[in-house]
C-alpha atoms as a PDB file:
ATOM      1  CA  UNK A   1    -100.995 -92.085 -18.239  1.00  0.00           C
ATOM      2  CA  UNK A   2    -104.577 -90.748 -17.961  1.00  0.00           C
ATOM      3  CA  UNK A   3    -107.470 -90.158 -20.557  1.00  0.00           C
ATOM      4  CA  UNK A   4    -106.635 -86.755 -21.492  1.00  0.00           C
ATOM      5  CA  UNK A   5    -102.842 -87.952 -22.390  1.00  0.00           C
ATOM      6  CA  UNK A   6    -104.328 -90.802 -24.075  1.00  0.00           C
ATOM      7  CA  UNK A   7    -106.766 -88.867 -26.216  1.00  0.00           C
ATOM      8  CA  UNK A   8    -104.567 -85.890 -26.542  1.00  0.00           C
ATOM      9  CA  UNK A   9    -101.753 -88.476 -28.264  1.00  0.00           C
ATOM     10  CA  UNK A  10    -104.337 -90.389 -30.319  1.00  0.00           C
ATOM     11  CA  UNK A  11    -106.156 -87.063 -32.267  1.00  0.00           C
ATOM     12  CA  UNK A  12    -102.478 -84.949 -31.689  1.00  0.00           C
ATOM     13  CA  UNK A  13    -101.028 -88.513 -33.994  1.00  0.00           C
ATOM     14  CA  UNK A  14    -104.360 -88.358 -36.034  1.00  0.00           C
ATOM     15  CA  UNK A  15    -103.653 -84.349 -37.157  1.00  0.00           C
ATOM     16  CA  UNK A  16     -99.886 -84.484 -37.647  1.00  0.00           C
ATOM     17  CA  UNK A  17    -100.271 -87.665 -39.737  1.00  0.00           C
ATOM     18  CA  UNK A  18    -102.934 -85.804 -41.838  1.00  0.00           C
ATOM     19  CA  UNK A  19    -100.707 -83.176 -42.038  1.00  0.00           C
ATOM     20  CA  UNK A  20     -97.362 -85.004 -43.301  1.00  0.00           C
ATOM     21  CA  UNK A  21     -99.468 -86.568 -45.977  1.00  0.00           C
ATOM     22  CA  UNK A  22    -100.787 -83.360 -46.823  1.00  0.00           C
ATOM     23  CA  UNK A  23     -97.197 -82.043 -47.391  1.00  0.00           C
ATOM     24  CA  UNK A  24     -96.242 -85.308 -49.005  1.00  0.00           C
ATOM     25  CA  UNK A  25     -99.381 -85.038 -51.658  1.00  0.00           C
ATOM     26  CA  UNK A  26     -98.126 -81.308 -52.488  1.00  0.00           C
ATOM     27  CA  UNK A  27     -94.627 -81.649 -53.184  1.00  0.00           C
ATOM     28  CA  UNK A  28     -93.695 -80.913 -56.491  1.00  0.00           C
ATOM     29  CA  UNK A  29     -92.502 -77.835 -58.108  1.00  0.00           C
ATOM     30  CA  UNK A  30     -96.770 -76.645 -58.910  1.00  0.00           C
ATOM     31  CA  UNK A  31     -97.181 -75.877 -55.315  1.00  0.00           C
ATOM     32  CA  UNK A  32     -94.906 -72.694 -53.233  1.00  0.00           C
ATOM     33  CA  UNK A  33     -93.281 -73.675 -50.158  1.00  0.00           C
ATOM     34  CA  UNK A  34     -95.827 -71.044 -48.627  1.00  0.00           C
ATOM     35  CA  UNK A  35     -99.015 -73.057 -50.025  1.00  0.00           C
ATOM     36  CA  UNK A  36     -97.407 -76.202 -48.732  1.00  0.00           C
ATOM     37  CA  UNK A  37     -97.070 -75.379 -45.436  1.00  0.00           C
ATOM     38  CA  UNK A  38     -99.311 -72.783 -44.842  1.00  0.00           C
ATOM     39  CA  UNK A  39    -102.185 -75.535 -46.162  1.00  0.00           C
ATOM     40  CA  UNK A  40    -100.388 -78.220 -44.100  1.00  0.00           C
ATOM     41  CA  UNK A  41    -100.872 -76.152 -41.047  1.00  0.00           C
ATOM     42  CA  UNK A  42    -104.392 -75.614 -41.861  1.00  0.00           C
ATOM     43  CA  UNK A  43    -104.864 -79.388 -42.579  1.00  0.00           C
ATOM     44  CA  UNK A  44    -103.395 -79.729 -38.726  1.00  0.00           C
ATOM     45  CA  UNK A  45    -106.011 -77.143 -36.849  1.00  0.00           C
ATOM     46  CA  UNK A  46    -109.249 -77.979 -38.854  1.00  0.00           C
ATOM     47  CA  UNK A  47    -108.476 -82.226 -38.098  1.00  0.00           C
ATOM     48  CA  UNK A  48    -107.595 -81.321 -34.191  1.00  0.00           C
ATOM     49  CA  UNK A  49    -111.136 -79.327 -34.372  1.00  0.00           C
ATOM     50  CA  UNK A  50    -112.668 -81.923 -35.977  1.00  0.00           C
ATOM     51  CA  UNK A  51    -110.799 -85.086 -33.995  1.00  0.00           C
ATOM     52  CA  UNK A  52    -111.174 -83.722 -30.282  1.00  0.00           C
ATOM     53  CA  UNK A  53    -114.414 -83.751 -29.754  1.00  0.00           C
ATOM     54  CA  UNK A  54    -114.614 -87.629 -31.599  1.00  0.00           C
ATOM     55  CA  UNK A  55    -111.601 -89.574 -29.881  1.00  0.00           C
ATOM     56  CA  UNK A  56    -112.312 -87.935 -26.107  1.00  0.00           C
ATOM     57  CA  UNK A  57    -115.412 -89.729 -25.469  1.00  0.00           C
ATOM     58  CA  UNK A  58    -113.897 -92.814 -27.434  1.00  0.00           C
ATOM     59  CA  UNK A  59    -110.943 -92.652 -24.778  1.00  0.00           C
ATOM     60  CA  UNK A  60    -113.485 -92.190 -21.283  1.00  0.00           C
ATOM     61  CA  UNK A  61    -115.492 -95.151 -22.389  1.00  0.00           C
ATOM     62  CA  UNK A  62    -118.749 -92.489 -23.103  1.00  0.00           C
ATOM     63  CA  UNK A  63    -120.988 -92.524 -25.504  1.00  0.00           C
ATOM     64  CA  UNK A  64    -120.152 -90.187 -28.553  1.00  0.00           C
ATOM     65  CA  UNK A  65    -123.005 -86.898 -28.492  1.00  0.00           C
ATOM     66  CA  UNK A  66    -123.645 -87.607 -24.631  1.00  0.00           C
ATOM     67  CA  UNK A  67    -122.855 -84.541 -22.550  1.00  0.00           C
ATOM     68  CA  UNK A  68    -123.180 -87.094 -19.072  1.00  0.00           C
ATOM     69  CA  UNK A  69    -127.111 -85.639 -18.867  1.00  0.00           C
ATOM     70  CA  UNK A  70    -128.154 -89.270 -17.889  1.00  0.00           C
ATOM     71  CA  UNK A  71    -130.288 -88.961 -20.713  1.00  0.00           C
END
């Protein structure tokens, strides 16, 4: 398995657990269906956003904020 599977499983299992405990904090009768899982898909895209560009470098062994510059 390479980096990118490695990474791609460790933020894709980061999101979806964010997620699930999104839709587990929401249900009860106060919340629609709609809210629920409309919010729990949001919860999934704004973590991957935020998660990607965190775990990647973590995976390659790089420095976090380096862009391989040599700076």
């Amino acid at each position: 398995m390479g980096w990118r599977q490695k990474a791609a499983l460790i933020y894709g299992g980061i999101s979806l657990g964010l997620a699930a405990l999104f839709v587990l904090l929401t249900w009860s009768p106060e919340y629609t269906p709609v809210a629920r899982w409309g919010g729990a898909v949001w919860v999934l895209l704004l973590s991957l956003i935020v998660t990607m560009p965190l775990v990647i470098p973590l995976v390659k062994g790089e420095k976090i904020g380096s862009h391989g510059h040599g700076h």
